[in-house]
N, C-alpha and C. Protein backbone atom coordinates (compact mmCIF):
# COMPACT_ATOMS: atom_id res chain seq x y z
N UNK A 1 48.66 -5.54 38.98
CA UNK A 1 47.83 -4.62 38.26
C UNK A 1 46.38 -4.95 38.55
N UNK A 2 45.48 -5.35 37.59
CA UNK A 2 44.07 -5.47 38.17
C UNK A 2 43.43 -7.04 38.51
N UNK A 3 43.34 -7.27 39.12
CA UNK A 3 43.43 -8.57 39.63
C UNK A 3 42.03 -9.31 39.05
N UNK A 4 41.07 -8.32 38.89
CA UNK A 4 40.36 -9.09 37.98
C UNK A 4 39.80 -8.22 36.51
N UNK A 5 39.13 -8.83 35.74
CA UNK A 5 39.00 -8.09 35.18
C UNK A 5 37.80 -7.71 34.44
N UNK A 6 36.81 -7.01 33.99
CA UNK A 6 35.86 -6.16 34.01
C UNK A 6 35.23 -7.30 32.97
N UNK A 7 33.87 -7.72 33.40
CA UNK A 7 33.19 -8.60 31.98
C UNK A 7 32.92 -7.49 31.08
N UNK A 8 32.27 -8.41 29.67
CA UNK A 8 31.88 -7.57 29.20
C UNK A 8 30.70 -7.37 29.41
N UNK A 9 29.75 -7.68 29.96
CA UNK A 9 28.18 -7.36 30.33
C UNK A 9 28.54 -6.41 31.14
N UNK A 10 29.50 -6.70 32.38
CA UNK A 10 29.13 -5.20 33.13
C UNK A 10 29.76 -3.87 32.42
N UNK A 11 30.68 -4.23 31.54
CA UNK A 11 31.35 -2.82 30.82
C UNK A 11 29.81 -2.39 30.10
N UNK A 12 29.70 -3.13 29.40
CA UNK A 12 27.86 -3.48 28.12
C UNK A 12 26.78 -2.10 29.22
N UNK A 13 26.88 -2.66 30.54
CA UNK A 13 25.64 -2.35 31.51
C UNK A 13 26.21 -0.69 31.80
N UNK A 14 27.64 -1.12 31.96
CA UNK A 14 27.38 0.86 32.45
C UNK A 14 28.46 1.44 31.15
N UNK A 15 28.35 1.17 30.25
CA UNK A 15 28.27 2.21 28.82
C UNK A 15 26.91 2.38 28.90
N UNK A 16 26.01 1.66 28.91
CA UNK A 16 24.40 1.88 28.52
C UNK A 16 23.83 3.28 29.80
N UNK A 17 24.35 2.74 31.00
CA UNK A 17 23.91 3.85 31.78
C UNK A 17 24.59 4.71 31.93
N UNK A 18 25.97 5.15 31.26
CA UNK A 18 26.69 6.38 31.10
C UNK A 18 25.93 7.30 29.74
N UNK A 19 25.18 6.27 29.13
CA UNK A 19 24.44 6.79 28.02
C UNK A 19 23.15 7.28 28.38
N UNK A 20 22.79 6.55 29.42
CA UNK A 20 21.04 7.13 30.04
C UNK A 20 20.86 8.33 30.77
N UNK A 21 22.51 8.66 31.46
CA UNK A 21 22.74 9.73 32.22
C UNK A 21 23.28 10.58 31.04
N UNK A 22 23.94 10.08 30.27
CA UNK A 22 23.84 11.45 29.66
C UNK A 22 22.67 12.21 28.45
N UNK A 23 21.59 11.20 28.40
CA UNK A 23 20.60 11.56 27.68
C UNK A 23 19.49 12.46 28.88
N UNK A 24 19.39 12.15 30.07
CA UNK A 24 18.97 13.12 31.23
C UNK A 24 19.42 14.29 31.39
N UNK A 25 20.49 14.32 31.34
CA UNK A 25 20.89 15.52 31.35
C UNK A 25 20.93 16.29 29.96
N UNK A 26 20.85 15.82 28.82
CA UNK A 26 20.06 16.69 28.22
C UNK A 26 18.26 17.29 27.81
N UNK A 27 17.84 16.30 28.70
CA UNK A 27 16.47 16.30 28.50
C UNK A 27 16.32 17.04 29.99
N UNK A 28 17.24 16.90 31.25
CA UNK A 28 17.29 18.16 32.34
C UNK A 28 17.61 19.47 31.67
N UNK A 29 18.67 19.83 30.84
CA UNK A 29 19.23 21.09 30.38
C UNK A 29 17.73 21.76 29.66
N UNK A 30 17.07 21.04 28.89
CA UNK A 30 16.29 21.88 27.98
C UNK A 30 14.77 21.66 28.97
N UNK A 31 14.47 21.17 29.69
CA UNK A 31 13.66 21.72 30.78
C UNK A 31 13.26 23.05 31.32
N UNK A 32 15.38 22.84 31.69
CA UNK A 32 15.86 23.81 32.56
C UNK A 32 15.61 25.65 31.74
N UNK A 33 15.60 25.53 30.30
CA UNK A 33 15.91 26.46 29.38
C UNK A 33 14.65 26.73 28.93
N UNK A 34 13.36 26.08 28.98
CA UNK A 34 12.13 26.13 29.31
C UNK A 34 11.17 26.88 30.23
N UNK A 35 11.82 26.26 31.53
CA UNK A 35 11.34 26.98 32.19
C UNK A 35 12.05 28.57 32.58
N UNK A 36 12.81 28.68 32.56
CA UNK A 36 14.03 30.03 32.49
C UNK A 36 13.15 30.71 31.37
N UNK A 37 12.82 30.10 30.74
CA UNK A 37 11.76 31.03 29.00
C UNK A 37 10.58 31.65 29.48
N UNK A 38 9.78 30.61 30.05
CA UNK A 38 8.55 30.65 30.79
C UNK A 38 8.62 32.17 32.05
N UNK A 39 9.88 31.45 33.03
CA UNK A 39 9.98 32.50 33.81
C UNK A 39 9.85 34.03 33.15
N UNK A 40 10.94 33.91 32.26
CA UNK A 40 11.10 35.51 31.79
C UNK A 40 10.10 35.96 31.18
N UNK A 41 8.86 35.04 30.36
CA UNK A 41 7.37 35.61 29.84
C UNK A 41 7.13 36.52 30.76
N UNK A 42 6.88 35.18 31.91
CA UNK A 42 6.01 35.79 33.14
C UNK A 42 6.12 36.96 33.22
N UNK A 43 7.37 37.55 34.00
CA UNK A 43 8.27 38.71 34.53
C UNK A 43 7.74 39.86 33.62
N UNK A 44 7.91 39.53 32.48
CA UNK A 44 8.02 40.04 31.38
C UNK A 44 6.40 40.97 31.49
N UNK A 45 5.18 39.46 31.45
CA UNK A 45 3.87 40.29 31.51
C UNK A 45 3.71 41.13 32.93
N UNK A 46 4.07 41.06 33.79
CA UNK A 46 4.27 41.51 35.18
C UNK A 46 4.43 42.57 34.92
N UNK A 47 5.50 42.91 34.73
CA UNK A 47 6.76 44.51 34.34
C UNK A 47 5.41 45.30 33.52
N UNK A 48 4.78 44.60 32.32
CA UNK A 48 4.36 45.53 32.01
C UNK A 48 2.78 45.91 32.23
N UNK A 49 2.05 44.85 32.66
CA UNK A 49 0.69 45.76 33.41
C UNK A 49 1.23 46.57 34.66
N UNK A 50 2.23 46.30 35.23
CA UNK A 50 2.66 47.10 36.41
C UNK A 50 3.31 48.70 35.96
N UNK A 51 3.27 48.55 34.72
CA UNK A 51 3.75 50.32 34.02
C UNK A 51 2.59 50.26 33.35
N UNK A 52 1.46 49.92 33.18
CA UNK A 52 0.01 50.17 32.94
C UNK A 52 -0.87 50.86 34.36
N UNK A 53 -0.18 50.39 35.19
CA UNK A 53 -0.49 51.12 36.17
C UNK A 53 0.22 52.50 36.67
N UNK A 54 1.44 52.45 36.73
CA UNK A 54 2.36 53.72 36.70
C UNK A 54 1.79 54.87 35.90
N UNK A 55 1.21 54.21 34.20
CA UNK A 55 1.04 55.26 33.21
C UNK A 55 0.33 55.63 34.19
N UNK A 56 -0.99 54.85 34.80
CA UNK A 56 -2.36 55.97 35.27
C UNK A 56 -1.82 56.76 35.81
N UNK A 57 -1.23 56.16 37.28
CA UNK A 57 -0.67 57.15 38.47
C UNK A 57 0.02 58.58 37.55
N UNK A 58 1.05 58.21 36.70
CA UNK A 58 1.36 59.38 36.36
C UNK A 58 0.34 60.49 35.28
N UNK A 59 -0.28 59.97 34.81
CA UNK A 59 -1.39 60.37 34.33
C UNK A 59 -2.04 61.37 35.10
N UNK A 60 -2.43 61.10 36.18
CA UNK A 60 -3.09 61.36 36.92
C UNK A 60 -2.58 63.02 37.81
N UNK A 61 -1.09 62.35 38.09
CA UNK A 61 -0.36 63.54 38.73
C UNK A 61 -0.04 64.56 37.52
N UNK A 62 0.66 64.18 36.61
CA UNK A 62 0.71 65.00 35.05
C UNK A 62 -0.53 66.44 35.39
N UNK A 63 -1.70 65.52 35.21
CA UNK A 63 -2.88 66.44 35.36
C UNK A 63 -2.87 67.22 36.54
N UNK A 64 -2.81 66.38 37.52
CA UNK A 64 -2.91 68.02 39.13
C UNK A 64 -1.19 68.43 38.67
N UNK A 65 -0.68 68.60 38.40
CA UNK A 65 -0.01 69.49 38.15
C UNK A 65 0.00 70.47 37.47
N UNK A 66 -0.76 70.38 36.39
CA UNK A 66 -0.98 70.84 34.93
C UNK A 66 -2.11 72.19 35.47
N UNK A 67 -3.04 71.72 36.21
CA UNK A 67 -4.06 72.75 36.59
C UNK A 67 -4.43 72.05 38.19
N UNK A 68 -3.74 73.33 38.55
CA UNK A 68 -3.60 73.58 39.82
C UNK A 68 -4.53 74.20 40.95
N UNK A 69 -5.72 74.60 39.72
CA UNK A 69 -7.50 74.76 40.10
C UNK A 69 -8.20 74.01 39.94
N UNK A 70 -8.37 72.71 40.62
CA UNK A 70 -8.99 71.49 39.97
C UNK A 70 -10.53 71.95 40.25
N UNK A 71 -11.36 71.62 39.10
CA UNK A 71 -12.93 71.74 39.12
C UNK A 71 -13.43 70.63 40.27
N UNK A 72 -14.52 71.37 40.87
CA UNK A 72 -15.54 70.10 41.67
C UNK A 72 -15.33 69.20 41.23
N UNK A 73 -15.80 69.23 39.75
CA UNK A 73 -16.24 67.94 38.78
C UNK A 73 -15.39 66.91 39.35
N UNK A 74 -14.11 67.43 38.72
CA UNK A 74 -12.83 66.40 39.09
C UNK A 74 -12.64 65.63 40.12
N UNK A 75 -12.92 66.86 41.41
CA UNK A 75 -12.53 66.04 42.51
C UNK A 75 -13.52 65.41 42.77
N UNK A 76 -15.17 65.33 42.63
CA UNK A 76 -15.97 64.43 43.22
C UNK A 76 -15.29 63.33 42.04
N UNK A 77 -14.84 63.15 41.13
CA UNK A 77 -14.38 61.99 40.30
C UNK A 77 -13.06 61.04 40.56
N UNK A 78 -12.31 62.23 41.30
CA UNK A 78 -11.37 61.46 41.62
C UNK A 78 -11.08 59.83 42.93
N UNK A 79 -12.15 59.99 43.58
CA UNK A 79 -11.76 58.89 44.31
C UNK A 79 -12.47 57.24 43.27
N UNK A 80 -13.19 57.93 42.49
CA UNK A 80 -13.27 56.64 41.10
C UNK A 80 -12.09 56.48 40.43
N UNK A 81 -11.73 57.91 40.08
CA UNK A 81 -10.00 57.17 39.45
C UNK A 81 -9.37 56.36 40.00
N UNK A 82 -8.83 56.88 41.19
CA UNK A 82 -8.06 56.19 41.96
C UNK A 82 -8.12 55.04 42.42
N UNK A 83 -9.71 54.78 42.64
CA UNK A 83 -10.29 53.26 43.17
C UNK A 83 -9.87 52.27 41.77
N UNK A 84 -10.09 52.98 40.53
CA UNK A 84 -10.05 52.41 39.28
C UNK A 84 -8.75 51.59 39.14
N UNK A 85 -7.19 52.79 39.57
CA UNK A 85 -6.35 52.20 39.45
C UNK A 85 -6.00 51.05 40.76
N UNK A 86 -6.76 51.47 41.80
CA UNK A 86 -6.40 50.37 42.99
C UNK A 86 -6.53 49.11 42.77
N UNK A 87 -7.83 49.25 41.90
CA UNK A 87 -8.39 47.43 41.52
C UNK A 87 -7.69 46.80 40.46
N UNK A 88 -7.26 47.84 39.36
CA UNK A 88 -6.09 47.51 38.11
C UNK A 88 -4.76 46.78 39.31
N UNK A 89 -4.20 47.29 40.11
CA UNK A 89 -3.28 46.92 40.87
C UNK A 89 -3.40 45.37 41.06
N UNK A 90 -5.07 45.35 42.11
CA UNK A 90 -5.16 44.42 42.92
C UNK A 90 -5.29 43.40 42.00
N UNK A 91 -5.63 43.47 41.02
CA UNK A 91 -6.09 42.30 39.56
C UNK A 91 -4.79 42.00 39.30
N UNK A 92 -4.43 42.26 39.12
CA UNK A 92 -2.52 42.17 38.86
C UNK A 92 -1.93 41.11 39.53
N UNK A 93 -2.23 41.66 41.14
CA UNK A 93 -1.76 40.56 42.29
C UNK A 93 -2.38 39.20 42.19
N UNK A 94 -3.74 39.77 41.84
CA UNK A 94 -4.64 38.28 42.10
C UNK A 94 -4.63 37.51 41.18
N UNK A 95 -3.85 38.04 39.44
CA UNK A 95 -3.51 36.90 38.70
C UNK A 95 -2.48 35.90 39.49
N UNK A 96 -1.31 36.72 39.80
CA UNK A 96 -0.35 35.67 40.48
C UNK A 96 -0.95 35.05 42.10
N UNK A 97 -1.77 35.00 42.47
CA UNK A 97 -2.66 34.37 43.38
C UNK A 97 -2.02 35.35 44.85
N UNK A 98 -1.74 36.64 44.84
CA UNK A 98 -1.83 37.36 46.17
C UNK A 98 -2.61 38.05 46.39
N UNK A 99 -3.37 37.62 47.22
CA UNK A 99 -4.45 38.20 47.86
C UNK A 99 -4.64 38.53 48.67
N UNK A 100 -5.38 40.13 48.86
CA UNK A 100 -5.69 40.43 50.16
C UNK A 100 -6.25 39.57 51.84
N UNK A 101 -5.40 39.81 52.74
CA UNK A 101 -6.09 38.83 53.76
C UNK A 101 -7.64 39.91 53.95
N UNK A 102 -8.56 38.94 54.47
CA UNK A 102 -9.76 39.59 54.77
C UNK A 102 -10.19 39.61 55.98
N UNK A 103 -9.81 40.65 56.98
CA UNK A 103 -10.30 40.74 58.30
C UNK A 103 -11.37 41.06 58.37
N UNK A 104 -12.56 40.93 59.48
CA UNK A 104 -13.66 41.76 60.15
C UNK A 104 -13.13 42.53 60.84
N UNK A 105 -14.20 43.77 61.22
CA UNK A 105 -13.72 44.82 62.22
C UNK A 105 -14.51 44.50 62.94
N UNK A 106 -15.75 43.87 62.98
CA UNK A 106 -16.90 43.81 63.88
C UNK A 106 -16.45 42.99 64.94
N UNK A 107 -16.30 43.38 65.79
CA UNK A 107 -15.83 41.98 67.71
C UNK A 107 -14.84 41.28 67.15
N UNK A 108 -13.87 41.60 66.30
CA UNK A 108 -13.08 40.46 65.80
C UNK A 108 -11.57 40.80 66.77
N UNK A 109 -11.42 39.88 67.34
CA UNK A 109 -10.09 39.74 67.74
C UNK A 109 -9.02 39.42 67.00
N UNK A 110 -7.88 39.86 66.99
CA UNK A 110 -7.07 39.59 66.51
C UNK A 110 -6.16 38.56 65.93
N UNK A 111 -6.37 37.58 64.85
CA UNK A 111 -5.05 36.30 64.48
C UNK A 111 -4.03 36.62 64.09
N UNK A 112 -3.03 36.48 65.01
CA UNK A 112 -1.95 36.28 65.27
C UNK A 112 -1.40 35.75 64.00
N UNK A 113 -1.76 34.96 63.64
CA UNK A 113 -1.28 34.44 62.24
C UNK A 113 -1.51 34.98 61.00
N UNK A 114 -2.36 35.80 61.29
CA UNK A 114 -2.65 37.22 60.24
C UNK A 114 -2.51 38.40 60.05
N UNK A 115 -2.78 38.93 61.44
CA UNK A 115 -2.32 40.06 62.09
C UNK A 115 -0.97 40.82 62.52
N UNK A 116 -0.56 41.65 62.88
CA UNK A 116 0.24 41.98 63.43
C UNK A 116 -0.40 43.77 64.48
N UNK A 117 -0.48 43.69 65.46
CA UNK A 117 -1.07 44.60 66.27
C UNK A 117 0.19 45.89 66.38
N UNK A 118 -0.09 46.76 65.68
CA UNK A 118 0.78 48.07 65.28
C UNK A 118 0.71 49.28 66.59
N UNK A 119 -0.61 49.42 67.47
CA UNK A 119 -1.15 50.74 68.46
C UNK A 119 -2.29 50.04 69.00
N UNK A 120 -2.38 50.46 70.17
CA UNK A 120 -4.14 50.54 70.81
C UNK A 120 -4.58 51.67 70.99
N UNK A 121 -5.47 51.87 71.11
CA UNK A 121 -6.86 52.91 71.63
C UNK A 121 -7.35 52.45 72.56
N UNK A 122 -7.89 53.67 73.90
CA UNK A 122 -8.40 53.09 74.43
C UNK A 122 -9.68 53.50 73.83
N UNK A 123 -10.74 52.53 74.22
CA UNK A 123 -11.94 51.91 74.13
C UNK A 123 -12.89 51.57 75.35
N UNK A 124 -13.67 52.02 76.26
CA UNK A 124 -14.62 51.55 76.59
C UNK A 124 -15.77 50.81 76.41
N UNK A 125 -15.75 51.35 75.26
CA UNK A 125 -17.18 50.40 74.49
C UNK A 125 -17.63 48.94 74.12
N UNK A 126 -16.10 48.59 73.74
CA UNK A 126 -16.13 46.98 72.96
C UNK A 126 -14.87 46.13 74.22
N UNK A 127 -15.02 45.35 73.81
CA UNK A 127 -13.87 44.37 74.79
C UNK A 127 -12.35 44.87 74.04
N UNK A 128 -11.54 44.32 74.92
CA UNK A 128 -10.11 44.24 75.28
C UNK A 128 -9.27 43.99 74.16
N UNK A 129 -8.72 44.01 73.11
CA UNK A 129 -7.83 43.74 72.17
C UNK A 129 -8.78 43.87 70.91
N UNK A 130 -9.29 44.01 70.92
CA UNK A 130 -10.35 43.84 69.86
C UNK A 130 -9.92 44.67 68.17
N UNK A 131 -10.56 44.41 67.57
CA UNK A 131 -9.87 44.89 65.98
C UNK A 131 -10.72 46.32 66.33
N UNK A 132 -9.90 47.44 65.94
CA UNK A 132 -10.61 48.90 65.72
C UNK A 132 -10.43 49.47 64.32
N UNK A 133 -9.51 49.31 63.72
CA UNK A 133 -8.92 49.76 62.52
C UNK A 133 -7.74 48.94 61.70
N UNK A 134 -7.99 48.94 60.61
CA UNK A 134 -6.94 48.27 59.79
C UNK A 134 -5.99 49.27 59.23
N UNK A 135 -5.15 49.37 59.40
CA UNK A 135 -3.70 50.74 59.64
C UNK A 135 -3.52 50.07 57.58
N UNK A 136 -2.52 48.70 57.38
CA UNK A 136 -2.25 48.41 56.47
C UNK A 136 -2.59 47.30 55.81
N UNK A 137 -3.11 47.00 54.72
CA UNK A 137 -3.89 45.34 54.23
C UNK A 137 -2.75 44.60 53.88
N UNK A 138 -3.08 43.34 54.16
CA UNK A 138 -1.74 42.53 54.45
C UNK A 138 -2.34 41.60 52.97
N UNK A 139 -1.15 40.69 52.62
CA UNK A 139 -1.27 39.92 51.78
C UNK A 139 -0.78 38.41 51.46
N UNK A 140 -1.17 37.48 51.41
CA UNK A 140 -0.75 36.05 50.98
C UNK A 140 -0.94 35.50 50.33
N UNK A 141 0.00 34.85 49.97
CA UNK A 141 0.14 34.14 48.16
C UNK A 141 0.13 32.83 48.98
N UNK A 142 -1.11 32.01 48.49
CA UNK A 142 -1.98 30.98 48.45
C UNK A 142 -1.54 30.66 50.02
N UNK A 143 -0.96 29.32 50.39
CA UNK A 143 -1.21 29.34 51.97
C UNK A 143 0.32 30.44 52.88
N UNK A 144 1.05 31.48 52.54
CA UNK A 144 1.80 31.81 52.73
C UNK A 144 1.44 33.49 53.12
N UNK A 145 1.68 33.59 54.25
CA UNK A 145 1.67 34.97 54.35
C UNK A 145 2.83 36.01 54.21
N UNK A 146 2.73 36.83 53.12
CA UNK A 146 3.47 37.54 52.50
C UNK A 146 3.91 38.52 53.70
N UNK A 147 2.80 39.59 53.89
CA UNK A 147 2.86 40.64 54.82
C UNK A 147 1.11 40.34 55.55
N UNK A 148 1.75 40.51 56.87
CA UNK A 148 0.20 40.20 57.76
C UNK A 148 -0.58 41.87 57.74
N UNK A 149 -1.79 41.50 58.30
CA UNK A 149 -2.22 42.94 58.29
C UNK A 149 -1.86 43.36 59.98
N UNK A 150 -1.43 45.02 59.22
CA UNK A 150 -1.81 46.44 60.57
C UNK A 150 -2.81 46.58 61.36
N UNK A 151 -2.97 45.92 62.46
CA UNK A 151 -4.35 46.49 62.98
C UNK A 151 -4.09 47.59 64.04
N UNK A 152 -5.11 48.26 64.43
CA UNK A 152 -4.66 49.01 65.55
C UNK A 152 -5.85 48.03 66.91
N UNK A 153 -5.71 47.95 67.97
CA UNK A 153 -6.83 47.39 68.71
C UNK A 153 -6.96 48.13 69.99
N UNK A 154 -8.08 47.33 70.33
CA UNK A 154 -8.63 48.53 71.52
C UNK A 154 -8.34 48.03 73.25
N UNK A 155 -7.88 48.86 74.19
CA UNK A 155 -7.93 48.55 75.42
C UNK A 155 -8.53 49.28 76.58
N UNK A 156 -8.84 48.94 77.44
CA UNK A 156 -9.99 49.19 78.42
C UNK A 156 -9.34 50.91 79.20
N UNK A 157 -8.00 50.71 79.47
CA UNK A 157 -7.67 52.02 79.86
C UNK A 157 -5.77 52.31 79.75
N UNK A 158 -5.59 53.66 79.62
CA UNK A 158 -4.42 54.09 79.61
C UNK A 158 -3.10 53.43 80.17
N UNK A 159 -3.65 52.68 81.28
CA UNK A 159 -2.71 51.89 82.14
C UNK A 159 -2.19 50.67 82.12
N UNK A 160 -3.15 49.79 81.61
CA UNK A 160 -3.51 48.43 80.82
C UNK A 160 -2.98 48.39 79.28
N UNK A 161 -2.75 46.99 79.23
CA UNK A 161 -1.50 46.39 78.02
C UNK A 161 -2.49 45.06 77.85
């Protein structure tokens, strides 16, 4: 049968650490139930400035639907609405730290690590690959790039890549 047999210090030593592991794991479980709480706040405030934004948008369409003769007034006003709700958006993102990447258009060549080159134009004017237009704004949450930006860039002639 057991040829030797168990002291009592070492039985003493791991009752004590069958007791330490199981006091971790309840001090892991309610961590765990913590942060799962935390998470769902978050989510929670997310969901709803993000239907603070919806209201506008629909707000907005509600109305061109509603009158289908929109006054001057309106429309010289409308690209403030809209800018209004763009920045409500972008504030949103930039609580949770995603932020727009920020390209130049001026002689800026393209990073690869930022970029993604969508079309060229040709171009005579400026050099060879060069940034012409930003198609879509890209975004990264702190050193991580989410979505790179659209550029379109420029090349010397029809034939050329």
């Amino acid at each position: 049968m057991f040829n030797s047999i168990i002291s009592q210090e070492k039985l003493d030593l791991t009752i004590q650490e069958i007791n330490n592991l199981k006091k971790d794991k309840v001090l892991l479980q309610q961590s765990l139930r913590e942060q799962q709480n935390q998470t769902a706040a978050n989510t929670e405030d997310l969901f709803l400035e993000l239907l603070e934004i919806g209201d506008a948008l629909e707000a907005l369409l509600n109305y061109l639907e509603q009158n289908p003769n929109l006054s001057p007034e309106f429309i010289q006003r409308l690209p403030k609405s809209v800018g209004a709700v763009n920045r409500k958006f972008l504030g949103v993102l930039g609580k949770r730290q995603v932020l727009p990447i920020e390209i130049e258009l001026q002689n800026t060549q393209p990073d690869f690590n930022l970029c993604r080159v969508v079309d060229c134009e040709v171009r005579n004017d400026i050099a060879d690959q060069t940034i012409t237009k930003i198609v879509r704004r890209g975004f990264s949450l702190g050193e991580k790039i989410l979505r790179p930006t659209e550029v379109i860039t420029s090349k010397s002639s029809v034939g050329e890549l």
